[in-house]
Protein backbone atom coordinates (compact mmCIF):
# COMPACT_ATOMS: atom_id res chain seq x y z
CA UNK A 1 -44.48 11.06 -60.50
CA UNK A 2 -47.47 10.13 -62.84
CA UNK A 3 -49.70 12.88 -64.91
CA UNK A 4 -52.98 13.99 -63.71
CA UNK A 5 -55.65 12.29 -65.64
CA UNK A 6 -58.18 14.47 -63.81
CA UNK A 7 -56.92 17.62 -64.95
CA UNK A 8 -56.64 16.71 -68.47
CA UNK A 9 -60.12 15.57 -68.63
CA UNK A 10 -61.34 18.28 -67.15
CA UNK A 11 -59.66 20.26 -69.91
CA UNK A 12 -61.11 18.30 -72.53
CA UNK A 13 -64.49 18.75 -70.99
CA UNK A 14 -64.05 22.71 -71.10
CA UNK A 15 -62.69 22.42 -74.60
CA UNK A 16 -66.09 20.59 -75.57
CA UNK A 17 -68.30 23.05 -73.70
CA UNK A 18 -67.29 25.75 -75.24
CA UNK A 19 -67.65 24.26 -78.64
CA UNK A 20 -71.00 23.55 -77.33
CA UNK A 21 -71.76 26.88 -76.38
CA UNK A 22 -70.29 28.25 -79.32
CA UNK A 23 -72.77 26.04 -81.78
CA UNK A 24 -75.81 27.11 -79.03
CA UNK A 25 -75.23 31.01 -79.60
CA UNK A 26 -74.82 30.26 -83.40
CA UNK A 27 -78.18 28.00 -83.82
CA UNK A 28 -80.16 31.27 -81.79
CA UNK A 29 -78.38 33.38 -84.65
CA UNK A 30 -79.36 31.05 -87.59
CA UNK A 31 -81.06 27.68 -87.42
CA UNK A 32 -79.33 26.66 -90.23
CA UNK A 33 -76.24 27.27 -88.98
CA UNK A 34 -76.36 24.36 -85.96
CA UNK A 35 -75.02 21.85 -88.78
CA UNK A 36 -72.21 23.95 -89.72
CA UNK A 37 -71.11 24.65 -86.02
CA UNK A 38 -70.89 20.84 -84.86
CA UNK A 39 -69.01 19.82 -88.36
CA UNK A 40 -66.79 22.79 -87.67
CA UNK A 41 -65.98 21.54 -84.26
CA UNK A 42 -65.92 18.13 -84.62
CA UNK A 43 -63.56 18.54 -87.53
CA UNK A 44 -61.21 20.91 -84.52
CA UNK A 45 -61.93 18.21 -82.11
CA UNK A 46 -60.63 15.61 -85.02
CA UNK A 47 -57.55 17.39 -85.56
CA UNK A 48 -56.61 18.79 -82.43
CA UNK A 49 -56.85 15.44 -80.51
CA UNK A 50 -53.77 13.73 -82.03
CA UNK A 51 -51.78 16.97 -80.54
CA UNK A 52 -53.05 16.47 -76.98
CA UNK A 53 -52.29 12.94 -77.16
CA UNK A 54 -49.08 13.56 -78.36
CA UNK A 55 -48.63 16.35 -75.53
CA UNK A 56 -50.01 14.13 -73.01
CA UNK A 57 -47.14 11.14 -73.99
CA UNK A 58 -44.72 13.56 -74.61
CA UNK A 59 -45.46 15.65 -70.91
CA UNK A 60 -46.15 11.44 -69.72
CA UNK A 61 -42.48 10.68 -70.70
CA UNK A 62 -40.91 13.62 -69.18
CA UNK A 63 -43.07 13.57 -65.34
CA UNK A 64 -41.63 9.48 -65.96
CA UNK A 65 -37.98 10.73 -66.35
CA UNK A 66 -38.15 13.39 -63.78
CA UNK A 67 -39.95 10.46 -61.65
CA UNK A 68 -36.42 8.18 -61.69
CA UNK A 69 -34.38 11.00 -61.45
CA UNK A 70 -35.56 11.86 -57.86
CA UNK A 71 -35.99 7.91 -57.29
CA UNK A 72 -32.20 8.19 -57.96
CA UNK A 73 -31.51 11.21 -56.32
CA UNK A 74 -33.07 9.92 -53.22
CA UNK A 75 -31.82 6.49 -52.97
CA UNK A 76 -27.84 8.39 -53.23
CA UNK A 77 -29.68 10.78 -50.58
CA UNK A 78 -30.57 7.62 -48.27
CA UNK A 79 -26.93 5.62 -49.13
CA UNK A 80 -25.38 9.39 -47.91
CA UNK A 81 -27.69 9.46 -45.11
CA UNK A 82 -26.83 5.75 -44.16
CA UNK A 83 -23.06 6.26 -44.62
CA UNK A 84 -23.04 9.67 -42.53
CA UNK A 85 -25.03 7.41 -39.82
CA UNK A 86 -22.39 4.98 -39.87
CA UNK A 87 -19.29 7.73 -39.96
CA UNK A 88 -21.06 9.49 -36.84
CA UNK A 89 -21.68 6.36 -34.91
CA UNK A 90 -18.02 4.94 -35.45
CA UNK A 91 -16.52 8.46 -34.88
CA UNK A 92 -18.37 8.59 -31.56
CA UNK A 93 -17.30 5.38 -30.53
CA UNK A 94 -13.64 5.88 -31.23
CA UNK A 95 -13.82 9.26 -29.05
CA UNK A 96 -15.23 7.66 -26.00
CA UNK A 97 -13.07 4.99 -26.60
CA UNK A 98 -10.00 7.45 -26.14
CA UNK A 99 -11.71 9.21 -23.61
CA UNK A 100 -11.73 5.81 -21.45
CA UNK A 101 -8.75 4.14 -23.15
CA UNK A 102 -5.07 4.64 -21.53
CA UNK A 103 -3.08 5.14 -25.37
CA UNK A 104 0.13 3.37 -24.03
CA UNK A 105 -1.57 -0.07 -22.52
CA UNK A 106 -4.63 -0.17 -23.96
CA UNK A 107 -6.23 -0.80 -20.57
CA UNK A 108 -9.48 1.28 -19.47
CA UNK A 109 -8.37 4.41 -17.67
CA UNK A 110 -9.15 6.35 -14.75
CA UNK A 111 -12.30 7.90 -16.25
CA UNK A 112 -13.60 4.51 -17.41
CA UNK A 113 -13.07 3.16 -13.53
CA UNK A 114 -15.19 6.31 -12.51
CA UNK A 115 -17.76 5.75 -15.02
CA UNK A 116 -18.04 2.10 -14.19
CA UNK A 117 -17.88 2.52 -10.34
CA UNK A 118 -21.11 5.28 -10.30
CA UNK A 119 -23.06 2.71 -12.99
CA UNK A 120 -22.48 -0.70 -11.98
CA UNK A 121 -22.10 -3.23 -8.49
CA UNK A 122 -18.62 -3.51 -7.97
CA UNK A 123 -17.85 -3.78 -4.30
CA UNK A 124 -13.92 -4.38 -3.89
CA UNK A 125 -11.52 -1.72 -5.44
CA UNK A 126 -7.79 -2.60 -5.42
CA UNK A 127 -4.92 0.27 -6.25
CA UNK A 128 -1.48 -1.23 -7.48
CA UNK A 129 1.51 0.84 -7.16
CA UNK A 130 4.89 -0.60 -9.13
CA UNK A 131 6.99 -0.34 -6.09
CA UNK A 132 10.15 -0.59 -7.98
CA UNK A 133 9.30 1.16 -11.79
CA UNK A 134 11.05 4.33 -11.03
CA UNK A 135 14.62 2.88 -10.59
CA UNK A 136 13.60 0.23 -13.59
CA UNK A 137 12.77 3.02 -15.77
CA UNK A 138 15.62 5.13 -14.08
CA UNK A 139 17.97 2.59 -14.90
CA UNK A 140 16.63 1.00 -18.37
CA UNK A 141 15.27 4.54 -19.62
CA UNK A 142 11.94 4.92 -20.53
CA UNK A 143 11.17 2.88 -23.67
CA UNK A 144 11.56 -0.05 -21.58
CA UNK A 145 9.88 1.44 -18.68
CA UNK A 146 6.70 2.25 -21.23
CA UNK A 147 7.84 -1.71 -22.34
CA UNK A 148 7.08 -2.78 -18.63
CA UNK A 149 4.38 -0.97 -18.15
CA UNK A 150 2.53 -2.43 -21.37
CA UNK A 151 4.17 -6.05 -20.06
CA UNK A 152 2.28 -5.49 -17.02
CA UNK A 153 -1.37 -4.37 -18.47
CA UNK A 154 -1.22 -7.64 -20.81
CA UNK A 155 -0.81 -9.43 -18.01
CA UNK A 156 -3.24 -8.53 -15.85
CA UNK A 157 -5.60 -8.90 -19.21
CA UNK A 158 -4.19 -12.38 -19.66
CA UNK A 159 -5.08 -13.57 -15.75
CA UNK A 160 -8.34 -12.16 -16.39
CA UNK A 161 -8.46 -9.56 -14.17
CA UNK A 162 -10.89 -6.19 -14.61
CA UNK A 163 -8.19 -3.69 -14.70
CA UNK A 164 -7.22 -0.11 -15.60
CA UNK A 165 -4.09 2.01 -15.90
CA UNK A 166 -4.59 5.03 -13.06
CA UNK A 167 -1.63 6.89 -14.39
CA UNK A 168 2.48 6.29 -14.43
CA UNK A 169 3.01 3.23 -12.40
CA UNK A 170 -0.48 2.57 -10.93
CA UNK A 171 -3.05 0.36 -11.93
CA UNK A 172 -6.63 -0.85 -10.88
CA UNK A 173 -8.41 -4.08 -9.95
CA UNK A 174 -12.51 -4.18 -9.92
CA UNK A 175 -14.61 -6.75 -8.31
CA UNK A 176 -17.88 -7.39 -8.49
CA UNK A 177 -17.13 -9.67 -5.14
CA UNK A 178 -17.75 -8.83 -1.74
CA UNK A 179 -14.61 -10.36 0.16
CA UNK A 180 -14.61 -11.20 3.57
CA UNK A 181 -11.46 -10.57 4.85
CA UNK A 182 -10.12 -14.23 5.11
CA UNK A 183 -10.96 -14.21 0.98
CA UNK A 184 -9.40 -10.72 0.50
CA UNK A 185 -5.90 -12.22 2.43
CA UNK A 186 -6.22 -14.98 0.13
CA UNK A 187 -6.78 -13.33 -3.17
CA UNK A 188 -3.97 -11.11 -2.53
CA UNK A 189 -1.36 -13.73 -1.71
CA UNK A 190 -2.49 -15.79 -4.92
CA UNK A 191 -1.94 -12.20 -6.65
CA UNK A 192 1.51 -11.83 -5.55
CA UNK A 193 2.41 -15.18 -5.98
CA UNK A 194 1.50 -15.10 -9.60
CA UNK A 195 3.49 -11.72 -10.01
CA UNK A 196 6.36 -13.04 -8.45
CA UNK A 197 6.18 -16.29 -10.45
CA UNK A 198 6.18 -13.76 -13.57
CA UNK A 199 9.25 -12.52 -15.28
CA UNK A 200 9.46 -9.17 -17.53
CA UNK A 201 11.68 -8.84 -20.39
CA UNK A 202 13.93 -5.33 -20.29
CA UNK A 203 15.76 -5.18 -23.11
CA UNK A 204 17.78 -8.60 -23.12
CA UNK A 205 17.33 -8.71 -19.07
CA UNK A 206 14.76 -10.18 -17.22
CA UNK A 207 13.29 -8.51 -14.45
CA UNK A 208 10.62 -8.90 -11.55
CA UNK A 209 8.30 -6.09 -10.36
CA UNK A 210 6.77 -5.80 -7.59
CA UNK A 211 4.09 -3.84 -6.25
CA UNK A 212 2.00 -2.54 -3.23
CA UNK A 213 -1.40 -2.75 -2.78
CA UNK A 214 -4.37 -0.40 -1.19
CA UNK A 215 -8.04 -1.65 -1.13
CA UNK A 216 -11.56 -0.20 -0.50
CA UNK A 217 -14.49 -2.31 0.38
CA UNK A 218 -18.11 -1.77 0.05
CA UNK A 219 -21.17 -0.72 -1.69
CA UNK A 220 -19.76 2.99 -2.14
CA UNK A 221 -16.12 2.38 -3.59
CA UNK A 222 -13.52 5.43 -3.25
CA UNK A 223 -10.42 6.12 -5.22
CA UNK A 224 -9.47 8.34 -1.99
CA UNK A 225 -9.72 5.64 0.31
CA UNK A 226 -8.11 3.07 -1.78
CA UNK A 227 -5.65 5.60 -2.42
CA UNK A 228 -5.38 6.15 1.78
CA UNK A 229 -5.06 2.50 2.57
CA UNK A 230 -1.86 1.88 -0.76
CA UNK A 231 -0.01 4.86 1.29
CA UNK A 232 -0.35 3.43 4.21
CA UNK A 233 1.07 0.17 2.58
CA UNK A 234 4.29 1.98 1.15
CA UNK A 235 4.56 3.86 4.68
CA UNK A 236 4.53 0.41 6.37
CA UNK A 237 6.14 -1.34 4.06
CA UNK A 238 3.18 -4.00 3.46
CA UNK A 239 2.20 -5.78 0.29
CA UNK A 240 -1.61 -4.42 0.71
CA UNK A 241 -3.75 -2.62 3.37
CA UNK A 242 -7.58 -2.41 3.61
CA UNK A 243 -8.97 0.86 4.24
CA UNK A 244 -9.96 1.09 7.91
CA UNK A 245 -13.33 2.63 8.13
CA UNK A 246 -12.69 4.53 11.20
CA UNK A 247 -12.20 8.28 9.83
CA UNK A 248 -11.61 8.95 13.78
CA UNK A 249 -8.44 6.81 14.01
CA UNK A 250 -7.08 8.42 10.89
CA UNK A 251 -7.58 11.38 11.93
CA UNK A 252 -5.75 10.91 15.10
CA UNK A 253 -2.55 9.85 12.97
CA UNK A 254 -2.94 12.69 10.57
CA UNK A 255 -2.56 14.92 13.60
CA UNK A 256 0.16 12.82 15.14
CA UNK A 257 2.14 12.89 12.08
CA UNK A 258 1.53 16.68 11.60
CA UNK A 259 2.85 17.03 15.31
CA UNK A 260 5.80 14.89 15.16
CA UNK A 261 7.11 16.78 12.45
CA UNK A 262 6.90 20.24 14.21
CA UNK A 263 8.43 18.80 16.79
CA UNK A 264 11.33 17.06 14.44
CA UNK A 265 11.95 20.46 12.76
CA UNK A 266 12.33 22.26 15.75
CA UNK A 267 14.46 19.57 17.48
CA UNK A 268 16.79 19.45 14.12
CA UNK A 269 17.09 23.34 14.31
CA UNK A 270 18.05 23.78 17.83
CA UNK A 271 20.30 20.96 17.21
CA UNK A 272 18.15 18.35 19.74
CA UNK A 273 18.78 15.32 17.02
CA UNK A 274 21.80 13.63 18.45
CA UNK A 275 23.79 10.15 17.97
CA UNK A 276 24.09 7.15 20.05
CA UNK A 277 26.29 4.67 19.37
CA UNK A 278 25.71 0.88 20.30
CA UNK A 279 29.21 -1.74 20.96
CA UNK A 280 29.78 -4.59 18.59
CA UNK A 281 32.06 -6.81 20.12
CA UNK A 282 33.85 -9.64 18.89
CA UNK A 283 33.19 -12.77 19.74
CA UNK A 284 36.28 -14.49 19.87
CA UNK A 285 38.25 -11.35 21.74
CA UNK A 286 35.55 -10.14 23.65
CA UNK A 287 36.45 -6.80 22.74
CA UNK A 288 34.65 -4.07 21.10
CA UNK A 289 35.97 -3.15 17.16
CA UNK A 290 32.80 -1.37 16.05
CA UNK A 291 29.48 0.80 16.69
CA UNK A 292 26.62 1.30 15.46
CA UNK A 293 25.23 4.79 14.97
CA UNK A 294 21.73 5.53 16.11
CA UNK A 295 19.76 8.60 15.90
CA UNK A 296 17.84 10.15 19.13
CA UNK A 297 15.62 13.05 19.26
CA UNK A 298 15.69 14.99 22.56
CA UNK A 299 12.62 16.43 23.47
CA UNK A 300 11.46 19.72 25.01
CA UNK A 301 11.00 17.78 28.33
CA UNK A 302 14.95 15.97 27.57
CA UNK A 303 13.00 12.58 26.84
CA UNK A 304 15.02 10.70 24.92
CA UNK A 305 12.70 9.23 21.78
CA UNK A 306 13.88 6.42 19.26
CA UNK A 307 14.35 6.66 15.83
CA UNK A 308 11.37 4.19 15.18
CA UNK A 309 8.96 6.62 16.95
CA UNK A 310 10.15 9.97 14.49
CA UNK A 311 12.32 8.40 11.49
CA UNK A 312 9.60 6.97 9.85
CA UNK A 313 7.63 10.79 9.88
CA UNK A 314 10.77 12.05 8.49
CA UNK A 315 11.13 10.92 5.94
CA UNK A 316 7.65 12.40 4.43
CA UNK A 317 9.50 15.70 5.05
CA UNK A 318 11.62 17.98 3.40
CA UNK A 319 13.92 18.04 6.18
CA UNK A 320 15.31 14.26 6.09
CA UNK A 321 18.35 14.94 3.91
CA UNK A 322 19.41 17.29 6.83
CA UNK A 323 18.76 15.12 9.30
CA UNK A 324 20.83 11.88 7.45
CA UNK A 325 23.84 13.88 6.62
CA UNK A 326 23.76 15.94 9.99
CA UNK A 327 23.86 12.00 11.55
CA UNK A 328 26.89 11.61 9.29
CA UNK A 329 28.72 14.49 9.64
CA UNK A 330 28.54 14.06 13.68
CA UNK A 331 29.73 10.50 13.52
CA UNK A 332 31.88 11.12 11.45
CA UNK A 333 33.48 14.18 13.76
CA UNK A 334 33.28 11.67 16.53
CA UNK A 335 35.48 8.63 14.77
CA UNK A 336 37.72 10.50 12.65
CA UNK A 337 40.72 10.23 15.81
CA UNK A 338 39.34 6.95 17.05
CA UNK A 339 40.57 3.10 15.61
CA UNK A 340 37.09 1.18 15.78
CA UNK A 341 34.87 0.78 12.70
CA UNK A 342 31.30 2.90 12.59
CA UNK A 343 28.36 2.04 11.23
CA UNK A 344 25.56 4.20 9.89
CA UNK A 345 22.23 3.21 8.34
CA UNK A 346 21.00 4.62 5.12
CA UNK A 347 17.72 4.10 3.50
CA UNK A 348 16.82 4.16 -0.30
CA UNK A 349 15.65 7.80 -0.06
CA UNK A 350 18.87 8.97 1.02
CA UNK A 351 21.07 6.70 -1.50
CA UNK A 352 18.36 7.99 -4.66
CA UNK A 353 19.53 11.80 -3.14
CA UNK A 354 21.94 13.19 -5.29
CA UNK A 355 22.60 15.85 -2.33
CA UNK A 356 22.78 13.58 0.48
CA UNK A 357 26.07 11.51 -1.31
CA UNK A 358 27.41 14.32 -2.30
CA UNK A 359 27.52 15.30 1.26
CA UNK A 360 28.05 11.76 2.42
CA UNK A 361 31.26 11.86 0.15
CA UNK A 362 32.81 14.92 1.33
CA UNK A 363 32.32 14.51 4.82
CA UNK A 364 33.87 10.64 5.06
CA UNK A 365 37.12 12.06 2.61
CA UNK A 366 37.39 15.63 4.71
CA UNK A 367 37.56 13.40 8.24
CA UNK A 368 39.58 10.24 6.59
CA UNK A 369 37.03 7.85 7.83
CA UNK A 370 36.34 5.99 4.56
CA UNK A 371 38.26 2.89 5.35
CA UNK A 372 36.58 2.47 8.99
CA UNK A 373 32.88 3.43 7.54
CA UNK A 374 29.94 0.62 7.36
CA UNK A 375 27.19 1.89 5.73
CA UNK A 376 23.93 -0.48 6.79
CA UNK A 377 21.08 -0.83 4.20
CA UNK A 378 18.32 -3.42 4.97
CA UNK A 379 17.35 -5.97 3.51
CA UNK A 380 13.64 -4.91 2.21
CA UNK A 381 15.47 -1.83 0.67
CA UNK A 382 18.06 -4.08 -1.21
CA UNK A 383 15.33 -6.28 -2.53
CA UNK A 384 12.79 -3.32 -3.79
CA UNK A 385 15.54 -0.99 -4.91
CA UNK A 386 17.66 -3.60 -6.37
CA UNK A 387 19.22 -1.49 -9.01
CA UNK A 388 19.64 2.10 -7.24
CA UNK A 389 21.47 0.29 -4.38
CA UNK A 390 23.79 -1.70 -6.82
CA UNK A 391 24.95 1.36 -8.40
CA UNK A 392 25.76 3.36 -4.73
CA UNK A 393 27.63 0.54 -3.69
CA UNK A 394 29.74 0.09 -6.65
CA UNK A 395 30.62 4.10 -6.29
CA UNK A 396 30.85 4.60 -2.81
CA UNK A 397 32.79 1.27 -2.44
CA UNK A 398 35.97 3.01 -4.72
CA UNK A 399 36.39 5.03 -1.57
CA UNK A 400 36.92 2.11 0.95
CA UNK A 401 33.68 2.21 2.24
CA UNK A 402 31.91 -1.05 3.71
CA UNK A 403 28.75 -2.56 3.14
CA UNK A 404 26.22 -4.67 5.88
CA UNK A 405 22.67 -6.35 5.90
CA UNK A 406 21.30 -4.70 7.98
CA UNK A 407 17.89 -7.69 9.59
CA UNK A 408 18.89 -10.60 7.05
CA UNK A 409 16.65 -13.39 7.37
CA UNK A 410 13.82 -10.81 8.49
CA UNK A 411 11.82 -11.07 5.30
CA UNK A 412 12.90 -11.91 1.53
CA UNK A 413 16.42 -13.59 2.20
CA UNK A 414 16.94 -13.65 -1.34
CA UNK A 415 20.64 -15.13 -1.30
CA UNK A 416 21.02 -14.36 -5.38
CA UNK A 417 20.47 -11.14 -5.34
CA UNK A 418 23.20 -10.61 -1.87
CA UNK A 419 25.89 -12.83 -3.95
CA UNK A 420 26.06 -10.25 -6.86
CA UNK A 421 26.63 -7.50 -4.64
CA UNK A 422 29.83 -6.94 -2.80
CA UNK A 423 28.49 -7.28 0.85
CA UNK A 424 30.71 -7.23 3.91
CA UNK A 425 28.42 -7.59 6.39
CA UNK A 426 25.30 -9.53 7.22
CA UNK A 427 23.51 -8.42 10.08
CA UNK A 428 21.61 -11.60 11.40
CA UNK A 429 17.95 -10.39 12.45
CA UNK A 430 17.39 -10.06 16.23
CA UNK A 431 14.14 -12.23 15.56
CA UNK A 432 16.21 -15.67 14.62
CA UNK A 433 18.97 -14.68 17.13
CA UNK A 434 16.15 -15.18 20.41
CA UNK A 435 15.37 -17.89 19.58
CA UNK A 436 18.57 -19.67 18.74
CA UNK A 437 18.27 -21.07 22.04
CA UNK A 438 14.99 -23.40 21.90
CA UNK A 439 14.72 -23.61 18.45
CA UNK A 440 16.87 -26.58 16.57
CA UNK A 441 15.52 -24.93 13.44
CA UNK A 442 16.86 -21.24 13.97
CA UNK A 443 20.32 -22.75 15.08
CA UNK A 444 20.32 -24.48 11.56
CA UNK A 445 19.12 -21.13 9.71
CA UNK A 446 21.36 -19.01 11.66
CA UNK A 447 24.80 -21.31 10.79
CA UNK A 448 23.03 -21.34 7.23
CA UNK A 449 23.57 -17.88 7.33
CA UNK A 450 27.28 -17.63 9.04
CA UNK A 451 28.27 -20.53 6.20
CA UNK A 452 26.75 -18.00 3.00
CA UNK A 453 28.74 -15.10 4.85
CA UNK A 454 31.55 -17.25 4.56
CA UNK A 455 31.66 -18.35 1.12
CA UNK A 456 30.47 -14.54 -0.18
CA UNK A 457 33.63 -12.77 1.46
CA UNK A 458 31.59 -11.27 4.33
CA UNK A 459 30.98 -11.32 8.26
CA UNK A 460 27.99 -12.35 9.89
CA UNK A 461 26.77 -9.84 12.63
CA UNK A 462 24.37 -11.18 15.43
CA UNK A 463 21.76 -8.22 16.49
CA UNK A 464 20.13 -8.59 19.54
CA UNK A 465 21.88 -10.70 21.74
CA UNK A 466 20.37 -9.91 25.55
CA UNK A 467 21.85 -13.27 27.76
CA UNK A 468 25.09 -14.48 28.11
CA UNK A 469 23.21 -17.84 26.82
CA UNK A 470 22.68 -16.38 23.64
CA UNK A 471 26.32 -14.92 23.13
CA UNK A 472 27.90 -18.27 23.99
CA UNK A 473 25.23 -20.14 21.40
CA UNK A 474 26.33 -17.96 18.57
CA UNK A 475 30.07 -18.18 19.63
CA UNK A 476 30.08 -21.80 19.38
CA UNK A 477 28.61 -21.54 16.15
CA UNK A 478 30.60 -19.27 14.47
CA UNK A 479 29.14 -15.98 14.79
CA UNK A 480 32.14 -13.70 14.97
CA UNK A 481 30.84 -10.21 15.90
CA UNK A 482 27.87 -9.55 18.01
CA UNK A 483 25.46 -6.72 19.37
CA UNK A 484 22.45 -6.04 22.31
CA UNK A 485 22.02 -5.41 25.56
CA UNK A 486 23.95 -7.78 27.04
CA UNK A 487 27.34 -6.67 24.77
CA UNK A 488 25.80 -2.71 25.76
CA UNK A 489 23.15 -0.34 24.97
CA UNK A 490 23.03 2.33 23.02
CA UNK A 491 24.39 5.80 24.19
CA UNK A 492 26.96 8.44 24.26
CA UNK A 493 30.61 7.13 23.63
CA UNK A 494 32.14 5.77 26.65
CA UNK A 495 28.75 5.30 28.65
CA UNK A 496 28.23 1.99 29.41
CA UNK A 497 24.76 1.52 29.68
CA UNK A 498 25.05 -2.54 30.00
């Protein structure tokens, strides 16, 4: 701020006009007077002028003070300003990045996917599901769940992988990448292989997890259909499914589904879901010592329909307890004044059902049938629900309940994890069993089999056997119980439907 020269000459300037005009009205009073005037104000001038200089340093000084005050005041104003800026701008940032950051894994979340799916090219969009987290966390409670499930986001960071945490135990894959579908098969296997290769540290234990997959393709990704295709991988059992396209074939199956289950709730109400019961003979007697228990649904029409064709809808409903322990309460009514051994399949759904062994329990200890009972679990179950399935078997086995393999050697085979578990039975997979006759190879799998049977305390069962051919192959090897059409097909006791 500087003084205004202007305005102080322009006072002086009045000042000396009016002195002026002053010594004009006194010379038209009295010529001689003209002298007088001008000393007069010349000697006022004199003497007043040191004041107004003084006043004009002295007012100079202060508009120079007040000048760095506000130079002061608003360099603090800008360094506030600045700071605020800065404050704002880093405050904003750590909100969106909460908004799009999952707090346990640090991965992007769902909202982030969304965001980055409507702004960018991605054109592949894979689901994960942890197929076996709940009984991990189940068993291992949930700090090392949350442990696992950080594990598993730092490595999918560490393979490089453009990922995000969905929720619980389901994560996401982006691609910029159009696959073809020989590329897609590919990139999954090297996925799974590298996940399987992996081990996770719970608590002093090392564990595996393993996952399913559901992908969506194209230039307009959807959660939903990526979402559609992963359940029809855990329906189907499959390490991933892409998302078929045709909305007409899915709606077809939605309305299959819906109808099958009408028909399996009315069926299970007017008591239409009934048992069969398929011979196991032994091979070196010839005679039968056990059956196996299979479910049939009798139609409106008294078709007889297979468990594969309703089972697998069941289980999405309410109404498969029922069905499971209405199968073991009618077996167990059948065998309870009979000598051979039963057996009865379970799946992990019923064995994670408190009410369904509850049931189970009461119903083999009301008819006496625990020491004659097999209970059948399959091998995919065993592997995926390692833990849930360890811990039935060492409860249920205090009653004298048995234990089979139900398909070994149809998938996994994993021998380690069968050796820790106190297995009576292996069921040898109908698959190997046909073609024990031409194949050198399945001969040498199948003894493989009979010979880890052997040294684990257990029986090998062959399923499947439809020739004599067959039955005397597996004899000779060692096989010592057997099952199929040939032995006998499946129906009510004492039919012989061979």
């Amino acid at each position: 701020m500087k003084v205004d020269t202007k305005k102080y000459f322009a006072a002086l300037f009045i000042f000396c006009a009016t002195v002026i005009a002053i010594g004009i009205h006194d010379y038209r009073q009295d010529n001689h007077l003209l002298f007088d005037t001008i000393t007069k104000s010349l000697l006022i001038f004199m003497g007043a002028l040191p004041f107004m200089l003084l006043y004009r340093n002295i007012l100079s000084r202060k508009v120079a003070d007040l000048s760095q005050k506000m130079d002061r005041q608003n360099e603090r104003l800008y360094e506030t300003t600045h700071l605020l800026e800065e404050k704002v701008e880093e405050k904003t940032k750590e909100l969106i990045d909460e908004g799009f950051q999952d707090p346990l894994t640090h991965l992007a979340n769902r909202h982030r996917l969304i965001f980055n799916m409507d702004r960018y090219a991605y054109h592949t969009l894979i689901i994960i599901h942890l197929q076996n987290f709940k009984e991990l966390n189940h068993f291992f409670g949930t700090n090392i769940g949350d442990s696992l499930l950080r594990q598993f986001g730092l490595w999918l960071e560490r393979m490089n992988y453009n990922a995000y945490r969905l929720g619980h135990h389901e994560f996401a894959l982006l691609h910029e990448k159009n696959y073809d579908q020989e590329e897609l098969t590919t990139f999954c296997n090297t996925f799974l292989h590298q996940l399987s290769s992996h081990v996770f540290a719970a608590g002093l234990e090392n564990v595996s997890l393993h996952v399913r997959m559901g992908i969506h393709m194209g230039d307009e990704l959807s959660l939903a259909h990526a979402d559609t295709a992963l359940q029809s991988a855990i329906e189907m059992s499959k390490s991933f499914v892409l998302y078929d396209e045709d909305e007409e074939n899915v709606e077809l199956q939605c309305h299959h589904n819906i109808q099958t289950a009408l028909n399996i709730r009315e069926a299970f109400h007017s008591g239409r879901i009934i048992c069969y019961y398929q011979p196991i003979i032994s091979t070196i007697t010839g005679k039968i010592e056990k059956y196996e228990t299979l479910a049939r649904l009798i139609d409106t029409d008294a078709t007889i329909i297979p468990p594969h064709d309703f089972l697998d809808v069941a289980q999405k409903t309410r109404l498969y307890p029922q069905i499971t322990q209405e199968i073991v309460r009618q077996t167990c009514e059948v065998f309870k004044d009979r000598e051979e051994t039963f057996t009865i399949h379970l799946s992990h759904l019923d064995i994670i059902d408190h009410a369904t062994i509850h049931s189970i329990e009461e119903m083999i200890v009301s008819t006496n049938t625990a020491e004659r009972i097999i209970f059948e679990l399959s091998e995919e179950d065993i592997y995926e629900h390692y833990i849930p399935i360890m811990l039935f078997m060492q409860h249920i086995k205090r009653l004298g309940v048995k234990i089979a393999v139900d398909n070994f050697g149809s998938s996994y085979s994993n021998f380690d994890k069968i050796m820790h578990l106190e297995i009576d039975y292996l069921k040898i997979d109908g698959a190997l069993i046909n073609k024990i006759i031409h194949s050198p190879r399945h001969t040498q799998i199948i003894q493989t089999i009979v010979s880890f049977a052997d040294a684990i305390g257990a029986k090998a069962i062959a399923e499947s056997v439809e020739t004599a051919e067959i039955l005397e192959k597996i004899t000779t090897i060692g096989v010592p119980f057997a099952q199929g059409y040939h032995i006998g097909k499946p129906g009510p006791l004492g039919f012989d439907a061979k």
